[in-house]
C-alpha atoms as a PDB file:
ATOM      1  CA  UNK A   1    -104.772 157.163  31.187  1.00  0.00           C
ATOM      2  CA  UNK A   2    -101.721 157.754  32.781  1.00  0.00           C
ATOM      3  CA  UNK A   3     -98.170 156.173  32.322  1.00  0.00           C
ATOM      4  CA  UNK A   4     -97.109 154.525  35.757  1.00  0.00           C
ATOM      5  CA  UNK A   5     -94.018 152.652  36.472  1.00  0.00           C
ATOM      6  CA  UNK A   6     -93.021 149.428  35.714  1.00  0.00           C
ATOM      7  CA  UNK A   7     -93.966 146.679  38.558  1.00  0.00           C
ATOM      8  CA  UNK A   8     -91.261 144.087  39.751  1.00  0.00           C
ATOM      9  CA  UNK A   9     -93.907 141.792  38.149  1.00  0.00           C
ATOM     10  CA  UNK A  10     -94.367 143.389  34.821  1.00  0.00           C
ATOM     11  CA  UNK A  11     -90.490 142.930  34.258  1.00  0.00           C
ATOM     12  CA  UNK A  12     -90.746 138.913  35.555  1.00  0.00           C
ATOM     13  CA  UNK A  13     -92.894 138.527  32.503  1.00  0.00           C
ATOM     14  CA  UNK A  14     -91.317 140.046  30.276  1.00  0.00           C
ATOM     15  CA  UNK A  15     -88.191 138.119  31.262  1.00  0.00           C
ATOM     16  CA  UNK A  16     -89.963 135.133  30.876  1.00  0.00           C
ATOM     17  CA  UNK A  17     -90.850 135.451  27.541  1.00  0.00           C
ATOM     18  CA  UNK A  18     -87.688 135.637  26.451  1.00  0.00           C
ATOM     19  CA  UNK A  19     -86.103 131.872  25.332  1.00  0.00           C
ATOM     20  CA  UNK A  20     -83.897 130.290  27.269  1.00  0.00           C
ATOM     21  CA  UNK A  21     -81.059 130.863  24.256  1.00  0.00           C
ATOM     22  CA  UNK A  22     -81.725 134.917  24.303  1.00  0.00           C
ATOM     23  CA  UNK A  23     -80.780 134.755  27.468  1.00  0.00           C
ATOM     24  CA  UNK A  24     -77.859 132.762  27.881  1.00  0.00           C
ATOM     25  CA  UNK A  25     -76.238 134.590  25.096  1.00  0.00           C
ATOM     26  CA  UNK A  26     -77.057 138.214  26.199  1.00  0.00           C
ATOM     27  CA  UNK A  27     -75.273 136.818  29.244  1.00  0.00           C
ATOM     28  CA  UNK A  28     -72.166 135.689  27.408  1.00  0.00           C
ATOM     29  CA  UNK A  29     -71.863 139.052  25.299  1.00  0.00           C
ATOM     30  CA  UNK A  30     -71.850 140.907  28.547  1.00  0.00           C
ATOM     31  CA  UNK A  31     -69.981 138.794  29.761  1.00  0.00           C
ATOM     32  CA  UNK A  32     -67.314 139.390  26.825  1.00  0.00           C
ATOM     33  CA  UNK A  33     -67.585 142.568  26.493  1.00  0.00           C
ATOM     34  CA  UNK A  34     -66.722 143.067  30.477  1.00  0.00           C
ATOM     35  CA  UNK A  35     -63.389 140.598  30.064  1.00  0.00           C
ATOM     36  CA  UNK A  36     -62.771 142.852  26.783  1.00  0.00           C
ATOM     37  CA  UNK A  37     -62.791 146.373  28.614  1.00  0.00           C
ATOM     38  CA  UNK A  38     -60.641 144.679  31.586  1.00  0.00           C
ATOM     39  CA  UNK A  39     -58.432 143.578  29.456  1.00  0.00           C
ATOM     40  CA  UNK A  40     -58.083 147.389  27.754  1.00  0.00           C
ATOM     41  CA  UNK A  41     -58.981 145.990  24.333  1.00  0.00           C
ATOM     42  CA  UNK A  42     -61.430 149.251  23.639  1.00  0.00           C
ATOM     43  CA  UNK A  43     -58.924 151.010  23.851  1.00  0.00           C
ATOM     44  CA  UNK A  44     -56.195 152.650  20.937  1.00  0.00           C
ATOM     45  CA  UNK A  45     -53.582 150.974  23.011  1.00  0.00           C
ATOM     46  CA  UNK A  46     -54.472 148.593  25.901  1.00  0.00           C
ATOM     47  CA  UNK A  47     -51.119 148.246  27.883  1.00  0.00           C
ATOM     48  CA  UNK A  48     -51.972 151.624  28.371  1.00  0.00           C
ATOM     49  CA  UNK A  49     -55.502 151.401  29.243  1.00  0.00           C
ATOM     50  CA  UNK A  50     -56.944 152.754  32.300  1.00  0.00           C
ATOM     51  CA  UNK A  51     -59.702 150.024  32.040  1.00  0.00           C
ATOM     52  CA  UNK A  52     -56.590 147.296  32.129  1.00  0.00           C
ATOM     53  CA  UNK A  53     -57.148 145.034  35.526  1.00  0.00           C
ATOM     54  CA  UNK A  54     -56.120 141.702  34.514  1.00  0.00           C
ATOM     55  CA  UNK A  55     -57.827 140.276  38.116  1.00  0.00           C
ATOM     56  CA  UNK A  56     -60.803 141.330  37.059  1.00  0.00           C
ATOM     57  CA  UNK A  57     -60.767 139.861  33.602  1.00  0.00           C
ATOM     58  CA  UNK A  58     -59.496 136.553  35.232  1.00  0.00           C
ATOM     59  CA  UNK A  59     -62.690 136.378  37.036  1.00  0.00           C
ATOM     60  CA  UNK A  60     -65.006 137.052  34.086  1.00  0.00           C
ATOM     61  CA  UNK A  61     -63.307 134.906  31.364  1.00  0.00           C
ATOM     62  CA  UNK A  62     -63.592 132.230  33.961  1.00  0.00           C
ATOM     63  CA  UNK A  63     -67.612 133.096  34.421  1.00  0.00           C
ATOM     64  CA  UNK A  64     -67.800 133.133  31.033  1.00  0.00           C
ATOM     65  CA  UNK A  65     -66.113 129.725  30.230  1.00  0.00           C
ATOM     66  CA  UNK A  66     -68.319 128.171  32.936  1.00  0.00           C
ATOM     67  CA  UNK A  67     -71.620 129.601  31.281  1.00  0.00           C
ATOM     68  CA  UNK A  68     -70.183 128.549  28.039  1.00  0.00           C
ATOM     69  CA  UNK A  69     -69.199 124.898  28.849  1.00  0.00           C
ATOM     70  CA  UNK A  70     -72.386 124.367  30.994  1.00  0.00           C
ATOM     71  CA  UNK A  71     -74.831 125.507  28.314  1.00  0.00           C
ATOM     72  CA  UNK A  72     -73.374 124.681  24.649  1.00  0.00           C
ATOM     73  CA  UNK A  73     -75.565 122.067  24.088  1.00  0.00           C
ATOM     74  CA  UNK A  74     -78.623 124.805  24.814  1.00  0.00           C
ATOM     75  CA  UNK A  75     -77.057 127.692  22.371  1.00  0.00           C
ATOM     76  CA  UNK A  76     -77.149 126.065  18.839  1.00  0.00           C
ATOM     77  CA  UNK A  77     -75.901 127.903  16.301  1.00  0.00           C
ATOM     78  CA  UNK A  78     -74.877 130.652  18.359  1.00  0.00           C
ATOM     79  CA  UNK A  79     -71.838 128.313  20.544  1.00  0.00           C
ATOM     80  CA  UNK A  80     -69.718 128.435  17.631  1.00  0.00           C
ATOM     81  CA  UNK A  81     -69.346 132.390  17.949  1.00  0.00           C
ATOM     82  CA  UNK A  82     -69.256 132.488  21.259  1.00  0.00           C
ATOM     83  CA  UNK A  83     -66.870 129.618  22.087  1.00  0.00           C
ATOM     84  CA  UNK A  84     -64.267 131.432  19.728  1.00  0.00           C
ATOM     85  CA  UNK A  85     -64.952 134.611  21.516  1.00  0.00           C
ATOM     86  CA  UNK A  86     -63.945 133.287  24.709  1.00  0.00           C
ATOM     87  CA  UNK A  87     -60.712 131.746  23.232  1.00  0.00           C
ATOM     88  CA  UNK A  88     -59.766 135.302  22.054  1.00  0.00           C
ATOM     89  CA  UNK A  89     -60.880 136.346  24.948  1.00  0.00           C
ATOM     90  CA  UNK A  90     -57.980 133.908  27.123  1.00  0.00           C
ATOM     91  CA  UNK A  91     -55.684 134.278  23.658  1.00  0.00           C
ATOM     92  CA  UNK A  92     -55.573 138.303  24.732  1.00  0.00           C
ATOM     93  CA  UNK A  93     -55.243 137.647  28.761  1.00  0.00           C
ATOM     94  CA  UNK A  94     -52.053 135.765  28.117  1.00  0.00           C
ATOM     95  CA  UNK A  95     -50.718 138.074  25.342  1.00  0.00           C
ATOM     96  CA  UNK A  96     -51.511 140.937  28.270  1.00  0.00           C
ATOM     97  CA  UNK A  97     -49.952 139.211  31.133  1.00  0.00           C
ATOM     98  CA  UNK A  98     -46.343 140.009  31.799  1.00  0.00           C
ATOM     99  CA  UNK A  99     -45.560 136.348  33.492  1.00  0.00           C
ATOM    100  CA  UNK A 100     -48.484 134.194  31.279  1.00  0.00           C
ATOM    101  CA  UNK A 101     -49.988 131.375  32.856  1.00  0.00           C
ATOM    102  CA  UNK A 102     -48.869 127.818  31.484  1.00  0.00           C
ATOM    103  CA  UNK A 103     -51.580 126.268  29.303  1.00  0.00           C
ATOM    104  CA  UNK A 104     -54.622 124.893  31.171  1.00  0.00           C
ATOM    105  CA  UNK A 105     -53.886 127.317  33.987  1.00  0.00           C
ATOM    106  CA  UNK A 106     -55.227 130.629  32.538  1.00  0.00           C
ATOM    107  CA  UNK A 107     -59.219 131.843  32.710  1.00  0.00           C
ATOM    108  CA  UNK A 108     -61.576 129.262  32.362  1.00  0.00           C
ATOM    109  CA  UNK A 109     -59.196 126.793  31.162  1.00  0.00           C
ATOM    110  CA  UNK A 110     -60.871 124.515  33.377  1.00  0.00           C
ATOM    111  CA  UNK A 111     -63.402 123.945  31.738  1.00  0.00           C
ATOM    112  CA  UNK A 112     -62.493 124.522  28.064  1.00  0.00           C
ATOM    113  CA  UNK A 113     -59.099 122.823  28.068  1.00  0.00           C
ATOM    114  CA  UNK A 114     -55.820 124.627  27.098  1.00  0.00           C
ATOM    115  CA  UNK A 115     -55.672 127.737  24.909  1.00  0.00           C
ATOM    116  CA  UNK A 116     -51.989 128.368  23.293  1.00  0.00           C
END
């Protein structure tokens, strides 16, 4: 027998065996990890980052709070975690910003509220 590629429809059931949860959270960690590299946190020193494009983590903090606040009833024990992920997540964009945004106006504090 030979190996063949993987149909469109052998990867739509493999996607829906995975729980609702599983997915939701893989989302959020790429999510983080996205915000994290735009914010040049992988790097030794991330005012100097090449990665650092504080637009671009604006946009995915703010996905990210809006997956977060629309599906913490769904995650369980896993929306503790993530929930304090995303606050170091906005903590770090207004450390990074040279004129910060005044609380409840920075990423995704929209939907979570205020992070000083």
């Amino acid at each position: 027998m030979t190996d063949t590629p993987e149909t469109p429809a052998d990867d739509v059931r493999d996607l829906a065996e995975i729980p609702a949860v599983e997915v939701i959270s893989r989302a959020a960690v790429m999510l983080m990890s996205s915000a994290a590299e735009k914010l040049g946190l992988a790097d030794e020193n991330p005012d100097d980052s090449v990665h650092l494009d504080l637009d671009e983590a604006r946009r995915v903090i703010t996905a990210l709070a809006g997956l977060v606040t629309a599906s913490v009833e769904y995650l369980g024990p896993h929306a503790g975690p993530i929930r304090e992920g995303l606050q170091a997540l906005q903590k770090a964009f207004r450390e990074a910003s040279a004129h910060p945004d005044e609380p409840g106006k920075g990423p995704g504090e929209k939907y979570t509220g205020p992070v000083y």
